[in-house]
Protein backbone atom coordinates (compact mmCIF):
# COMPACT_ATOMS: atom_id res chain seq x y z
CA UNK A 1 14.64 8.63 -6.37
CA UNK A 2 12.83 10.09 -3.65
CA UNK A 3 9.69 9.16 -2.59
CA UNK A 4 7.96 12.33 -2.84
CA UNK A 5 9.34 12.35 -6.73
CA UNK A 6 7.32 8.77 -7.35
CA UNK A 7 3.82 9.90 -5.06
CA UNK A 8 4.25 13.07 -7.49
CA UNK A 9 3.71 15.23 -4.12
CA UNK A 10 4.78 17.51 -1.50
CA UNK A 11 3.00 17.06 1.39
CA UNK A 12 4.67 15.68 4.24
CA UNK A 13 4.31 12.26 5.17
CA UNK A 14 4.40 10.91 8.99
CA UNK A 15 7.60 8.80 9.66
CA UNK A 16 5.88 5.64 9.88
CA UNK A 17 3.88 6.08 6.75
CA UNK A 18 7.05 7.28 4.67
CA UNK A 19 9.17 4.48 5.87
CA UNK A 20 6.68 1.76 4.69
CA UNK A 21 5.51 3.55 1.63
CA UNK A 22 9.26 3.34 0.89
CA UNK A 23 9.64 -0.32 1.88
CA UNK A 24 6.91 -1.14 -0.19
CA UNK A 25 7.71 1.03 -3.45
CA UNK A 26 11.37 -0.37 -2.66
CA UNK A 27 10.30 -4.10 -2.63
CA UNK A 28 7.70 -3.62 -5.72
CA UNK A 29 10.51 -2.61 -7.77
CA UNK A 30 13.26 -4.89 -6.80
CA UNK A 31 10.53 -7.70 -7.36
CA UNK A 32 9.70 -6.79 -11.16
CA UNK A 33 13.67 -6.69 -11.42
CA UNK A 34 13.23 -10.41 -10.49
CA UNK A 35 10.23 -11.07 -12.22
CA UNK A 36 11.92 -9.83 -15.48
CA UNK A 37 14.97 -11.77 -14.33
CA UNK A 38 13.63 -15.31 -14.17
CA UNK A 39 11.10 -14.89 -17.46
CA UNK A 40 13.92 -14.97 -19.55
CA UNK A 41 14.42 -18.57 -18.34
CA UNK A 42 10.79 -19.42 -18.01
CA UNK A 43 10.25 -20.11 -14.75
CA UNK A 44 9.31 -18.11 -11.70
CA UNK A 45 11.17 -17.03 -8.76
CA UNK A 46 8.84 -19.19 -6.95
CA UNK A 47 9.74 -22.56 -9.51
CA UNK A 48 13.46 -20.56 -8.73
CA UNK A 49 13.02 -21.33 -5.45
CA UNK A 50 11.60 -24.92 -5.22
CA UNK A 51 14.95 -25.72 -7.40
CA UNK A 52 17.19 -23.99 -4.79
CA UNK A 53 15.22 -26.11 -2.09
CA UNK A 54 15.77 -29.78 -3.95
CA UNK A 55 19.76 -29.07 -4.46
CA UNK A 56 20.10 -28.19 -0.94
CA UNK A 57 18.86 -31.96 -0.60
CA UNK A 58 22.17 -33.12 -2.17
CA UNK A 59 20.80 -35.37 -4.13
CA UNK A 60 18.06 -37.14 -1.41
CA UNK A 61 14.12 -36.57 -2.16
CA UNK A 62 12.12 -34.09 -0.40
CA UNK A 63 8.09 -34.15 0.40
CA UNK A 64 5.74 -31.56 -0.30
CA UNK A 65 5.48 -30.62 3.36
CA UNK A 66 10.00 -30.18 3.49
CA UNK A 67 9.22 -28.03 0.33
CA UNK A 68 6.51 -26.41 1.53
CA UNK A 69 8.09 -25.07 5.22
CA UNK A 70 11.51 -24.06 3.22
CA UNK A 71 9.81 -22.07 0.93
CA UNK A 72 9.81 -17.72 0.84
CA UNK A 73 6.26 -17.76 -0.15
CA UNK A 74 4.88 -19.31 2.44
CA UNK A 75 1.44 -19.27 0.60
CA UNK A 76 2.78 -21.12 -2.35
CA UNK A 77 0.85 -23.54 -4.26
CA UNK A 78 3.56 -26.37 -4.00
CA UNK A 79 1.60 -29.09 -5.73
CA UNK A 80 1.23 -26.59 -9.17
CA UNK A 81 4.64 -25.79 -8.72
CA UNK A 82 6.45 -28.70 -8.81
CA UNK A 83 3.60 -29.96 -11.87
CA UNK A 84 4.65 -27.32 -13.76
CA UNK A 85 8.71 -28.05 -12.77
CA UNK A 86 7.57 -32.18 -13.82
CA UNK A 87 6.06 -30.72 -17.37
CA UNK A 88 9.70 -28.82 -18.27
CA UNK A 89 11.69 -31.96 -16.79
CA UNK A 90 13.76 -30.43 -13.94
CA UNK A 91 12.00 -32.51 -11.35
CA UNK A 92 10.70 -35.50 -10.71
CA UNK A 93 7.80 -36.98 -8.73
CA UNK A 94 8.24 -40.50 -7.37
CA UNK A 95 6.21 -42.82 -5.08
CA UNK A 96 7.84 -43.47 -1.43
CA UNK A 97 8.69 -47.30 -0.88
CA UNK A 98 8.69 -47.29 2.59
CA UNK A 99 5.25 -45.55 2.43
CA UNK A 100 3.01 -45.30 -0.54
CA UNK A 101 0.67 -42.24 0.62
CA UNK A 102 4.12 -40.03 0.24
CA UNK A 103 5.13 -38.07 -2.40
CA UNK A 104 8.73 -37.94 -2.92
CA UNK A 105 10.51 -34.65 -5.53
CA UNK A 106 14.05 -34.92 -6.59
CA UNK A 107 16.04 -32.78 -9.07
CA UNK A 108 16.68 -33.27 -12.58
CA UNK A 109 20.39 -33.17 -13.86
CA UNK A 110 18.45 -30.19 -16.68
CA UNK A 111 17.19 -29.04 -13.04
CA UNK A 112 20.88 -28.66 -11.75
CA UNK A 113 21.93 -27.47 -15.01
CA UNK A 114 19.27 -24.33 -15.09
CA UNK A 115 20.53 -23.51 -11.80
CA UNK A 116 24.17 -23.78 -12.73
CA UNK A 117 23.54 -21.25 -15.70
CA UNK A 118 21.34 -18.76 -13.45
CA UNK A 119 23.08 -18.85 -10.01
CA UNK A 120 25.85 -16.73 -11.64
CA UNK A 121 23.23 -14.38 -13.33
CA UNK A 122 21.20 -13.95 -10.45
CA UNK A 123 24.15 -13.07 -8.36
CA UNK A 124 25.20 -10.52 -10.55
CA UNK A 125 21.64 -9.56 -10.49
CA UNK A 126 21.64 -8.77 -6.83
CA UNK A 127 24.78 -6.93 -6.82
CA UNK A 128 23.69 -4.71 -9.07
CA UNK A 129 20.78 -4.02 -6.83
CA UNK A 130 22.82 -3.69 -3.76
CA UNK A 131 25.54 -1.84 -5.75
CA UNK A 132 24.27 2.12 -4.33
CA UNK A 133 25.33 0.55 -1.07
CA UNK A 134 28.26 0.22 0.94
CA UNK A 135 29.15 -2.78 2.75
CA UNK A 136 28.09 -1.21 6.51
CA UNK A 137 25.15 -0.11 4.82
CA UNK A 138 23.99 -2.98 3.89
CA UNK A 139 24.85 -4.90 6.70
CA UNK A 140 23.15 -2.19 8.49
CA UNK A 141 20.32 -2.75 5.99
CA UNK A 142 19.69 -6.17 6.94
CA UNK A 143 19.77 -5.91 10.67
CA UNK A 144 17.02 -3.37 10.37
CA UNK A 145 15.12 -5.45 8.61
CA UNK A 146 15.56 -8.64 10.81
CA UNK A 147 14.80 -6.17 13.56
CA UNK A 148 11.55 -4.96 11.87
CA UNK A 149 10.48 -8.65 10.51
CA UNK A 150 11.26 -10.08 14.24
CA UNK A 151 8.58 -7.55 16.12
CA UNK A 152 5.64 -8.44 13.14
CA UNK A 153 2.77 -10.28 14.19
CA UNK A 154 0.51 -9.05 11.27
């Protein structure tokens, strides 16, 4: 759909404000996709995400800090997150040995098994999104955006 289609208007927009309009209108709709998406296993992308982080530790614990710097919402409230992960028993919090101030969060095996009924959902998910595009595209589509991301300092 074009963007003058969703404003509801003709007038002409400068490059610079079109392209982010569209990057925004782009990302606000492919983020209620995924909104939708996770609900319908109760959790957030964000919960989503703090999963995906604790079974890329293969089975060793991670702190709140590893969590925290891995995460794609940087401003994440970790601590919530991982309380509300404890309450529907796909983490678990533990006391370090070695040093008793640190926190230590592991997976579940229900943890593991959420992610092995999603990860297969989710990708289909995301190929459907991606599915107007052809392969350069999208490879084009990403380089852009690592372009754009890399010169941000906002």
């Amino acid at each position: 759909m074009k963007l003058q289609e969703i404003l509801k208007s003709n007038v002409e927009l400068p490059l610079a404000k079109r392209t982010s309009l569209n990057f925004v209108i782009t990302n606000k709709i492919i983020a209620e996709g995924y909104l939708a998406f996770f609900k319908q296993f109760d959790i957030s992308g964000q919960q989503y995400n703090v999963l995906r982080i604790l079974r890329g530790q293969k089975g060793k614990p991670a702190n709140l800090a590893t969590i925290q710097e891995r995460m794609i919402h940087k401003n994440s409230n970790t601590t919530r997150l991982i309380d509300k992960l404890i309450l529907k028993g796909f983490v678990e919090r533990t006391i370090c040995p070695e040093n008793r101030r640190k926190v230590e969060i592991i997976i579940t095996k229900n943890g593991l098994d959420l992610l092995i009924t999603i990860d297969p959902e989710l990708n289909a998910l995301e190929e459907k999104i991606m599915q107007p595009l052809t392969t350069t595209e999208a490879e084009t589509l990403n380089t852009l955006l690592e372009k754009l991301r890399g010169s941000q300092s906002l």
